[in-house]
N, C-alpha and C. Protein backbone atom coordinates (compact mmCIF):
# COMPACT_ATOMS: atom_id res chain seq x y z
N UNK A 1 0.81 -1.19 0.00
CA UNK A 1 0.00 0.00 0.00
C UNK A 1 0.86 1.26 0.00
N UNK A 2 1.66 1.32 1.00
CA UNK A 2 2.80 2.14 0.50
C UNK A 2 3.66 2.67 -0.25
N UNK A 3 3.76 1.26 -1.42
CA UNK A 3 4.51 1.88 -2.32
C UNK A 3 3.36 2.43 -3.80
N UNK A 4 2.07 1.70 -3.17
CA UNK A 4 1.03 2.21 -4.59
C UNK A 4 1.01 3.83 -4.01
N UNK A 5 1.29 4.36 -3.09
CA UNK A 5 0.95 5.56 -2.34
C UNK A 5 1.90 6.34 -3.15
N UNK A 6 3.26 6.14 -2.68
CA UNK A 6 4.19 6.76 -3.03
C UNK A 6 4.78 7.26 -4.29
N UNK A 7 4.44 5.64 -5.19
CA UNK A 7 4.98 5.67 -6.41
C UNK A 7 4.19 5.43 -7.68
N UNK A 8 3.72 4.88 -7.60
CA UNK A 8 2.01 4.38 -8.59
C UNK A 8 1.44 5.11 -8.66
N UNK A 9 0.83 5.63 -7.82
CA UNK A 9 -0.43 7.03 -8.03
C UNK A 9 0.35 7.98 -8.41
N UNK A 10 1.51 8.35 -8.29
CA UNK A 10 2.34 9.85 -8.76
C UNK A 10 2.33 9.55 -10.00
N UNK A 11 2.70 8.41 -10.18
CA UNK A 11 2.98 8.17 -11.69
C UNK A 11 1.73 8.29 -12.61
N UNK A 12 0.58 7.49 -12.41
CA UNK A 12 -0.89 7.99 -12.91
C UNK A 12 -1.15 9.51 -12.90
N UNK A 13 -0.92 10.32 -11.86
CA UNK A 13 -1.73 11.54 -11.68
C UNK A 13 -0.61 12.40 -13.32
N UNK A 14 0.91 11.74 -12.65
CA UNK A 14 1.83 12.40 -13.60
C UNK A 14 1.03 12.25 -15.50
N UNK A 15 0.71 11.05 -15.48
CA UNK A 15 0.45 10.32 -17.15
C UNK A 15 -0.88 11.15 -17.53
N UNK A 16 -1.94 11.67 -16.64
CA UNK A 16 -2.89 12.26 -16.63
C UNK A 16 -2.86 13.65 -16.92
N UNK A 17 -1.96 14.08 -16.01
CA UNK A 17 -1.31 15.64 -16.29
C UNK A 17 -0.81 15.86 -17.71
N UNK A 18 0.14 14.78 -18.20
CA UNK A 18 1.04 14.74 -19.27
C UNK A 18 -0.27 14.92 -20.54
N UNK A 19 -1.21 14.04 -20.42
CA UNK A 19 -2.29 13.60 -21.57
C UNK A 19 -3.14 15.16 -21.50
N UNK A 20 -3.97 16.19 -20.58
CA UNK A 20 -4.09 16.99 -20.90
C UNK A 20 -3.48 18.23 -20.91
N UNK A 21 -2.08 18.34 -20.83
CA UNK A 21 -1.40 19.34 -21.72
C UNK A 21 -0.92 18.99 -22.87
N UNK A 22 -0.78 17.74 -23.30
CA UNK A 22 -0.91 17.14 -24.70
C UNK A 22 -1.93 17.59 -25.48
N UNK A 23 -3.21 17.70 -25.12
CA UNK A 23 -4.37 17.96 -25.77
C UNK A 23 -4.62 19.92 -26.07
N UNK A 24 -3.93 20.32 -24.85
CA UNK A 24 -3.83 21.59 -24.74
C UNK A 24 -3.21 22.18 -25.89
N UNK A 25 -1.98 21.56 -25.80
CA UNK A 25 -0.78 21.63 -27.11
C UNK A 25 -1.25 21.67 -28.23
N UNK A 26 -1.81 20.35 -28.59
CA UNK A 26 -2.40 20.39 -30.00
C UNK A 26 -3.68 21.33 -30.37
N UNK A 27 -4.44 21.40 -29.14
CA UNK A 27 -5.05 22.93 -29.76
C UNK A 27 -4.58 24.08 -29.74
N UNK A 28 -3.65 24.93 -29.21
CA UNK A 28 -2.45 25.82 -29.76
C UNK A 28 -1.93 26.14 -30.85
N UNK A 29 -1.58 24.13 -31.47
CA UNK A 29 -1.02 24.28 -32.39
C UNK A 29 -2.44 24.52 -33.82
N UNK A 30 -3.23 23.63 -33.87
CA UNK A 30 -4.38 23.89 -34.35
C UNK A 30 -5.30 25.15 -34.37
N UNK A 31 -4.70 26.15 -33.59
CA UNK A 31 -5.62 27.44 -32.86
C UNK A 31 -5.54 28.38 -34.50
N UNK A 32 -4.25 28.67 -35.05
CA UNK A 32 -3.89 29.65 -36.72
C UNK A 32 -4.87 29.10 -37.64
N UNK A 33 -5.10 27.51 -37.43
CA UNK A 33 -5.63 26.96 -38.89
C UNK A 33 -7.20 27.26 -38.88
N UNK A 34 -7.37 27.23 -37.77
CA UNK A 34 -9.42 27.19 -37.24
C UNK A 34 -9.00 28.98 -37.44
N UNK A 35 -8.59 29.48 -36.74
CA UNK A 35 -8.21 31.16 -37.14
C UNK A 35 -8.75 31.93 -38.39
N UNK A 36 -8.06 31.17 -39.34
CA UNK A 36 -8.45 31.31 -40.62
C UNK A 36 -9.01 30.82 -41.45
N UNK A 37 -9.88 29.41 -40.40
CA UNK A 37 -11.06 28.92 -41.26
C UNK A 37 -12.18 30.08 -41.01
N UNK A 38 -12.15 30.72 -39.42
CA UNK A 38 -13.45 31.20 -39.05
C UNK A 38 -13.22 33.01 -39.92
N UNK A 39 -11.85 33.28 -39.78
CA UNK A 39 -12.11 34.28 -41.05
C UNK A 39 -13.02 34.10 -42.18
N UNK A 40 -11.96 33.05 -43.21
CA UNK A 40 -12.79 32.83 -44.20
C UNK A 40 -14.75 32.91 -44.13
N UNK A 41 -15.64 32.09 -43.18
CA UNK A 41 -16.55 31.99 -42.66
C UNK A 41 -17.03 33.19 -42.61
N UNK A 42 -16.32 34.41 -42.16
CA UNK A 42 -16.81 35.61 -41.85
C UNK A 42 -17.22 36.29 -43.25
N UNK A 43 -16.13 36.47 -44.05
CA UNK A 43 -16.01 36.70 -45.47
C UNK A 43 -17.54 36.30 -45.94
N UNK A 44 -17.52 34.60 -45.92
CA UNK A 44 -18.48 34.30 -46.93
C UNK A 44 -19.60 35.09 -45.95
N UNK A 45 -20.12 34.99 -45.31
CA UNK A 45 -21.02 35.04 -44.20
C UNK A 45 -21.65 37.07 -44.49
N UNK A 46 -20.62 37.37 -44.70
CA UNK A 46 -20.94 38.95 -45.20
C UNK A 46 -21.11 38.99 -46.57
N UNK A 47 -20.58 38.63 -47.56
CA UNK A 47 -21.03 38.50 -48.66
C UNK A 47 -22.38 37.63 -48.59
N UNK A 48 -23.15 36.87 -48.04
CA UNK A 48 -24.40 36.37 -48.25
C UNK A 48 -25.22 37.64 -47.71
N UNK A 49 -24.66 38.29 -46.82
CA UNK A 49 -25.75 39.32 -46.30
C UNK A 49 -25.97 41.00 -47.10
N UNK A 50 -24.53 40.46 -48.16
CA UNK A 50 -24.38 41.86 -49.02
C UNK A 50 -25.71 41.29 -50.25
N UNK A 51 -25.50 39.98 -50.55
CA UNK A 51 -25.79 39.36 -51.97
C UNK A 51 -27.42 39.39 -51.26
N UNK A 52 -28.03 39.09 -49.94
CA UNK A 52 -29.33 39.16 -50.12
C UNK A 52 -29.77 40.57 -49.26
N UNK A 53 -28.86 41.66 -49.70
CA UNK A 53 -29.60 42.89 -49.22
C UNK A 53 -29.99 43.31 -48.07
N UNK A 54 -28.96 42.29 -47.06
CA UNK A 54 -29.32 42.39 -45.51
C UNK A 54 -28.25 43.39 -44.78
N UNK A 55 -28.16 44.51 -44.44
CA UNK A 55 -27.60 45.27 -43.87
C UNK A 55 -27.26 44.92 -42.35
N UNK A 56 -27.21 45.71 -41.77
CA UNK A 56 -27.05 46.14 -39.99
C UNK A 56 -28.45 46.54 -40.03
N UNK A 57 -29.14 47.36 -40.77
CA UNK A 57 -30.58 47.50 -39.76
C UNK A 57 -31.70 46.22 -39.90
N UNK A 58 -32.63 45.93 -39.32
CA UNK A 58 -33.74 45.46 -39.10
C UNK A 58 -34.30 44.77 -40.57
N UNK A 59 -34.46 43.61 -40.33
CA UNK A 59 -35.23 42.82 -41.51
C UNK A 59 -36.48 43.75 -42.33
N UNK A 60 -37.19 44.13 -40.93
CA UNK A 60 -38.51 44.77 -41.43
C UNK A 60 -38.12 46.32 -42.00
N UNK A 61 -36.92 47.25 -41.87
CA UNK A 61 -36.35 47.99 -42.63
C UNK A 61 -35.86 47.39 -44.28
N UNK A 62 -35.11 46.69 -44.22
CA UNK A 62 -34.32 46.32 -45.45
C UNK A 62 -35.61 45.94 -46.51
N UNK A 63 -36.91 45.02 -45.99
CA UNK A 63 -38.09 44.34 -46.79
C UNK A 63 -38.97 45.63 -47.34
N UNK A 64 -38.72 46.66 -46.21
CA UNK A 64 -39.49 48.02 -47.35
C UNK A 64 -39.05 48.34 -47.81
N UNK A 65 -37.51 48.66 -47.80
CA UNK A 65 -36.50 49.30 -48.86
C UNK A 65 -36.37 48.83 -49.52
N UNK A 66 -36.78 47.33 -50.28
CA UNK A 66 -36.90 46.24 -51.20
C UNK A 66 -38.19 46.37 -51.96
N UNK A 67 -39.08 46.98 -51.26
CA UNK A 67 -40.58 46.59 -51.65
C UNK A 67 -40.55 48.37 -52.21
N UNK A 68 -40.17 49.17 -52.05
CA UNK A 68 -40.34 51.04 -52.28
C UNK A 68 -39.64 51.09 -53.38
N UNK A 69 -38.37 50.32 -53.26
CA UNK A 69 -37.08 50.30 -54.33
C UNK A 69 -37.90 49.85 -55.86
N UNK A 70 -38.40 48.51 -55.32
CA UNK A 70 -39.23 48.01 -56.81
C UNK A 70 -40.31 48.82 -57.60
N UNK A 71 -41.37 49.03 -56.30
CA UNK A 71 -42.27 49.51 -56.76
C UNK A 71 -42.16 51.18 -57.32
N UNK A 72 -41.01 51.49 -56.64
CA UNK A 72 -40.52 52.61 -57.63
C UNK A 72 -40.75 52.60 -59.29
N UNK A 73 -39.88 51.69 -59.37
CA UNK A 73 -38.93 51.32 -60.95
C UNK A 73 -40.01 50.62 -61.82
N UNK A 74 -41.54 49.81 -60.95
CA UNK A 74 -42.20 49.37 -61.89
C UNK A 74 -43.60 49.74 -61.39
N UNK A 75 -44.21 51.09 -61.19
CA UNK A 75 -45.40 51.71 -60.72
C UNK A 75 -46.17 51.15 -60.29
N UNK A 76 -46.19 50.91 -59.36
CA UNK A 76 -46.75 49.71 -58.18
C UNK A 76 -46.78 50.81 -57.08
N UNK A 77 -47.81 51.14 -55.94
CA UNK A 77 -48.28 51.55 -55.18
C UNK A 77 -47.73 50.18 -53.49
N UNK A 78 -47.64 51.33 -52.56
CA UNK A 78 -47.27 50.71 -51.41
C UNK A 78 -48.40 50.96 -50.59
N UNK A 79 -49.55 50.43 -50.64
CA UNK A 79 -50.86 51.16 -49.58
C UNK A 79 -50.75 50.57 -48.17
N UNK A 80 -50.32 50.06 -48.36
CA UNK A 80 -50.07 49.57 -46.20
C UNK A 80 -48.48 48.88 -46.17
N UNK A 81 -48.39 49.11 -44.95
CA UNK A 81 -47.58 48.25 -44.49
C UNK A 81 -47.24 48.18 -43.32
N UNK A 82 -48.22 46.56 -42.35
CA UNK A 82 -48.18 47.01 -41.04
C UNK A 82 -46.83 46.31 -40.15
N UNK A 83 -47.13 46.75 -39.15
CA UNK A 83 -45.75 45.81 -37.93
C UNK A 83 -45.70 44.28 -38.62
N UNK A 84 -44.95 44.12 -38.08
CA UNK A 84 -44.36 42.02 -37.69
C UNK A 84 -45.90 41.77 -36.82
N UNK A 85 -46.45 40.65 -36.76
CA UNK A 85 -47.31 40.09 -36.27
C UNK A 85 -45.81 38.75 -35.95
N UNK A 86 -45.88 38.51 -34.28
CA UNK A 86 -44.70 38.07 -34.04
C UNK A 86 -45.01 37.00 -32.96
N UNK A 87 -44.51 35.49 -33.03
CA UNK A 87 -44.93 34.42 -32.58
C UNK A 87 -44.03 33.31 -31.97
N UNK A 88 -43.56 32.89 -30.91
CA UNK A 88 -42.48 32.75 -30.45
C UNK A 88 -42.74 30.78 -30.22
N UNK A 89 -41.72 30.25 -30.62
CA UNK A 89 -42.12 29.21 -30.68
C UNK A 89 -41.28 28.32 -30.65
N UNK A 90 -40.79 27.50 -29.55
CA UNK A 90 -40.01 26.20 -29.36
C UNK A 90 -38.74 26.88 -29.72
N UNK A 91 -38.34 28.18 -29.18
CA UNK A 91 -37.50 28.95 -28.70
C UNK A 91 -37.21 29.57 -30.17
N UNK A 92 -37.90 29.98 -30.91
CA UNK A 92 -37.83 30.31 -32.70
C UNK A 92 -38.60 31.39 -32.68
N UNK A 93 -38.52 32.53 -32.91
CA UNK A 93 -39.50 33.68 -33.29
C UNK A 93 -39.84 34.05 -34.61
N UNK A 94 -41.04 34.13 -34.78
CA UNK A 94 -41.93 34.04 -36.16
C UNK A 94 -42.32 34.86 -36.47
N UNK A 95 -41.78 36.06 -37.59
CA UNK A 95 -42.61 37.14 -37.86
C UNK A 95 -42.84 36.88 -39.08
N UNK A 96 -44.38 37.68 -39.13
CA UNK A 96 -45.30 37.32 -40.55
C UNK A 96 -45.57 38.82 -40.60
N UNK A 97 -44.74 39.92 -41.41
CA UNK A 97 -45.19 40.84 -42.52
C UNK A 97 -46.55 40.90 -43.23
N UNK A 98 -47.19 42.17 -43.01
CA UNK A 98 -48.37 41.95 -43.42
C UNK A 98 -48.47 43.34 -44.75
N UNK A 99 -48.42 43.64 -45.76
CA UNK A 99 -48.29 44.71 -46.85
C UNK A 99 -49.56 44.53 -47.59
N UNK A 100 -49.74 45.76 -48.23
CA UNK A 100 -51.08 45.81 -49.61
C UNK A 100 -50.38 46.41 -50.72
N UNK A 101 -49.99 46.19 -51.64
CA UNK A 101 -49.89 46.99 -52.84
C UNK A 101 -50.79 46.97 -53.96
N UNK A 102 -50.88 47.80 -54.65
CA UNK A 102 -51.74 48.64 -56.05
C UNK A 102 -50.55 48.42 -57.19
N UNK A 103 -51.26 47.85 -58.06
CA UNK A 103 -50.63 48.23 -59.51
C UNK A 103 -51.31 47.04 -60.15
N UNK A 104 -50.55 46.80 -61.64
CA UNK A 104 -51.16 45.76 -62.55
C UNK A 104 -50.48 44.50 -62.05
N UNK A 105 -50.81 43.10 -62.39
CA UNK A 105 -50.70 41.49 -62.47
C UNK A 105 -48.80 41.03 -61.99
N UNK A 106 -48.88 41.89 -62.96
CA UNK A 106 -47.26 41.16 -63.44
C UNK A 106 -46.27 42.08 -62.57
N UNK A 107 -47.05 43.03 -62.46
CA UNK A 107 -45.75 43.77 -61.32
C UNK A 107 -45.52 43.48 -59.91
N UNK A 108 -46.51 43.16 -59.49
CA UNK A 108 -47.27 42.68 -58.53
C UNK A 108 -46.29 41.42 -58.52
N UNK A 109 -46.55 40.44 -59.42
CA UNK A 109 -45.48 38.97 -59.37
C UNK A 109 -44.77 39.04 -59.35
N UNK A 110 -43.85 40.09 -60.48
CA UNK A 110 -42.81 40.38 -60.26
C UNK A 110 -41.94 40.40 -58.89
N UNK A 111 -43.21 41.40 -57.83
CA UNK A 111 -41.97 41.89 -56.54
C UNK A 111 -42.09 40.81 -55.49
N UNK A 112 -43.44 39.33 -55.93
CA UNK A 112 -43.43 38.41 -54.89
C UNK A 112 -41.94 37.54 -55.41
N UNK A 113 -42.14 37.62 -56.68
CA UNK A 113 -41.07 36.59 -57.08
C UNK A 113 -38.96 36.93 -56.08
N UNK A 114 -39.16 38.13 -56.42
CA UNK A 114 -37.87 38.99 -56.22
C UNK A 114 -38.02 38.75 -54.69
N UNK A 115 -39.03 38.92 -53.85
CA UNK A 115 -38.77 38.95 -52.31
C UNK A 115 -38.37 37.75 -51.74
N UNK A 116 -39.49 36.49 -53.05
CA UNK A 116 -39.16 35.04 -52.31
C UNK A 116 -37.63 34.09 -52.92
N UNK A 117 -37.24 34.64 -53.81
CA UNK A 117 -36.03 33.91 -54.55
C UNK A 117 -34.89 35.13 -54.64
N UNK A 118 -35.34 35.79 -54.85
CA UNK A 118 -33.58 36.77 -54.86
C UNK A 118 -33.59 37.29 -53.71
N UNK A 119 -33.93 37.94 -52.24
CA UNK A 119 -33.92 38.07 -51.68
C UNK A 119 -33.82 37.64 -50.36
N UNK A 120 -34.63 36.35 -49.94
CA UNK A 120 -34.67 35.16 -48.99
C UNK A 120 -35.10 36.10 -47.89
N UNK A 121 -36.10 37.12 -47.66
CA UNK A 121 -36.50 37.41 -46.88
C UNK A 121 -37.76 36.46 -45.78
N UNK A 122 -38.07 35.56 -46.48
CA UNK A 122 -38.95 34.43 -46.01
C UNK A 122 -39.68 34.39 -47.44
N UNK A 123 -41.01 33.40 -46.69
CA UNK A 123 -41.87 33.00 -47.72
C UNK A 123 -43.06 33.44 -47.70
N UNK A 124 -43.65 33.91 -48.81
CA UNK A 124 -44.91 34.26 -48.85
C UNK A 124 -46.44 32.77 -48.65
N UNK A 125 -47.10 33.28 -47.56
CA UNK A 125 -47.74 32.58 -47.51
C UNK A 125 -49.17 32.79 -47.51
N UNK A 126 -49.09 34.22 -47.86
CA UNK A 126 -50.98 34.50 -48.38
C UNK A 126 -50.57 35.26 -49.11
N UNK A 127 -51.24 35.33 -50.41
CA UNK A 127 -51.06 36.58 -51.33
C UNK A 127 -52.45 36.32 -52.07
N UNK A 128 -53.22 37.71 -51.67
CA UNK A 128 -54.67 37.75 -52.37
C UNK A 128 -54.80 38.97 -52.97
N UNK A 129 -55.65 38.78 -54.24
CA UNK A 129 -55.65 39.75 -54.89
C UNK A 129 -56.95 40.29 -55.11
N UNK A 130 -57.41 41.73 -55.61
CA UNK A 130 -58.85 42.11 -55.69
C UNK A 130 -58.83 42.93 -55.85
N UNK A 131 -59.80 43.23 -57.05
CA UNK A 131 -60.03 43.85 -58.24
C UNK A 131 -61.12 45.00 -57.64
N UNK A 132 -60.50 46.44 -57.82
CA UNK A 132 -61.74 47.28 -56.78
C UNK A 132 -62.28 48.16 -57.80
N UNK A 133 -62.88 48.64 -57.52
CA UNK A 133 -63.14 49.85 -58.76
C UNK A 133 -63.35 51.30 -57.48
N UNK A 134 -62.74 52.27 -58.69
CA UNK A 134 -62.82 54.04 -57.95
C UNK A 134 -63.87 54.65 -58.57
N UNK A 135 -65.04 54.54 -57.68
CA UNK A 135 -66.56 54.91 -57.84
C UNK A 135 -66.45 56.62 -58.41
N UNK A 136 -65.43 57.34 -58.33
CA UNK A 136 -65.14 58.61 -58.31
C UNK A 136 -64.27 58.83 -59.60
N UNK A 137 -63.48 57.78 -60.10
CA UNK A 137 -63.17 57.91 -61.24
C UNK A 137 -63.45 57.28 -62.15
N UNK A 138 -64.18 55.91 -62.10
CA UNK A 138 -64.91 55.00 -62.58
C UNK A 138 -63.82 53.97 -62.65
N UNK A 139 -62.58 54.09 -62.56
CA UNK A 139 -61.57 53.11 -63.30
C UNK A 139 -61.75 51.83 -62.49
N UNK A 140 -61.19 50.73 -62.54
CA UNK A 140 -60.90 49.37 -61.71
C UNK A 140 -59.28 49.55 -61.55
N UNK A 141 -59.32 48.99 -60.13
CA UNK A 141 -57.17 48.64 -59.97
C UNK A 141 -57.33 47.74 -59.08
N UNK A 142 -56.11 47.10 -59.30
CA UNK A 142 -56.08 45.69 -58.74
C UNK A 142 -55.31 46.11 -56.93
N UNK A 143 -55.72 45.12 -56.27
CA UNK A 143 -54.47 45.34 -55.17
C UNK A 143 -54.78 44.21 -54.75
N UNK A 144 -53.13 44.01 -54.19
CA UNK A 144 -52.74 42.79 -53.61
C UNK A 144 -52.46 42.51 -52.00
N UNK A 145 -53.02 41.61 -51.19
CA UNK A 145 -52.26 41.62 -49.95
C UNK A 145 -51.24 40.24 -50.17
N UNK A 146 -50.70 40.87 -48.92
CA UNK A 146 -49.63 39.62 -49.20
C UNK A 146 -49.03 39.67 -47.59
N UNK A 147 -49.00 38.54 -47.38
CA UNK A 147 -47.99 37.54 -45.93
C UNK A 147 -46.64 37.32 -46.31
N UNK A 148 -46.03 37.84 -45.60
CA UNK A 148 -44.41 37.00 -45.47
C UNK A 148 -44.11 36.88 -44.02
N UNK A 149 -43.88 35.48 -44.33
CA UNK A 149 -43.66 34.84 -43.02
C UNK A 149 -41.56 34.84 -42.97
N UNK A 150 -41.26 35.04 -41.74
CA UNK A 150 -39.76 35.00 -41.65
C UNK A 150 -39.40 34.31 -40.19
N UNK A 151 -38.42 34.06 -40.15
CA UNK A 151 -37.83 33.29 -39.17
C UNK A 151 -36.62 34.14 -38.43
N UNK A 152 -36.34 34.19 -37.02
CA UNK A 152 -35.56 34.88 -37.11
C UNK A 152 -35.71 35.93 -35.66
C-alpha cells in the first residue's frame, strides 16, 4: 500500500497531467488553422448578407427598402404596411409581414417573385388579390395583400 501511495499514483496523476497538456498543445497548435477557417466563414457570411440585401438594420427595414425600391422602378403603389405580427415558438420567433400593394398582375409577381427567390427574406404565404373599382373615377385597380412569413 505504501509503495502504490508513493509511487504508482504519482505516476498515474503524472500520465494524466502529461495527456491533458498534450491535448492543450495540440489545440495551440491547431488554434492559426481554425483562425483562418473562421475568417474565411466571416467573409463568406458577409457576402451572403451583401448578396441578399441584408444590412445592420432590421429585416422589417431592409423588406421596405426592397418593396419602395421596386415599386418605384415598376409603378406599383405601397398602400399599407403594417408591424411584424410576431410568434415565439419552441425557442424560434416568427414574424409574418403583413403589406397591400396597387398596380397591374405582373408587377405585382414580379416583386413576390424577387422577395421570395432573390432576396430570402422568407416565404410568402398568403397573397390575395382584388379587383376594386374608384366609384369617383370609374376606373378598376387591382391590389394585392400579401404575408411574409420570416424566421428569425
Amino acid at each position: 500500500m505504501l509503495c502504490y501511495q508513493l509511487a504508482i499514483n504519482k505516476t498515474f496523476q503524472q500520465k494524466k497531467q502529461f495527456n491533458t497538456l498534450s491535448q492543450e498543445a495540440l489545440l495551440f497548435k491547431n488554434g492559426s488553422k481554425q483562425l483562418s477557417l473562421l475568417k474565411q466563414k466571416e467573409v463568406y457570411y458577409d457576402s451572403l448578407l451583401t448578396k441578399y440585401q441584408l444590412d445592420g438594420s432590421s429585416i422589417q427595414n431592409n423588406l421596405l427598402k426592397v418593396i419602395n425600391a421596386f415599386a418605384n422602378k415598376n409603378n406599383l403603389k405601397v398602400i399599407s404596411f403594417l408591424e411584424p405580427h410576431k410568434i415565439a415558438k419552441n425557442n424560434l420567433v416568427i414574424k409574418t409581414y403583413g403589406f397591400i400593394l396597387e398596380g397591374d398582375y405582373n408587377s405585382i409577381n414580379k416583386l413576390i417573385y424577387q422577395l421570395e427567390q432573390q432576396t430570402k427574406f422568407g416565404e410568402i404565404i398568403n397573397l390575395h388579390f382584388e379587383k376594386k373599382k374608384n366609384f369617383r373615377t370609374g376606373k378598376n385597380y387591382l391590389q394585392a395583400s400579401v404575408l411574409l412569413k420570416s424566421f428569425g
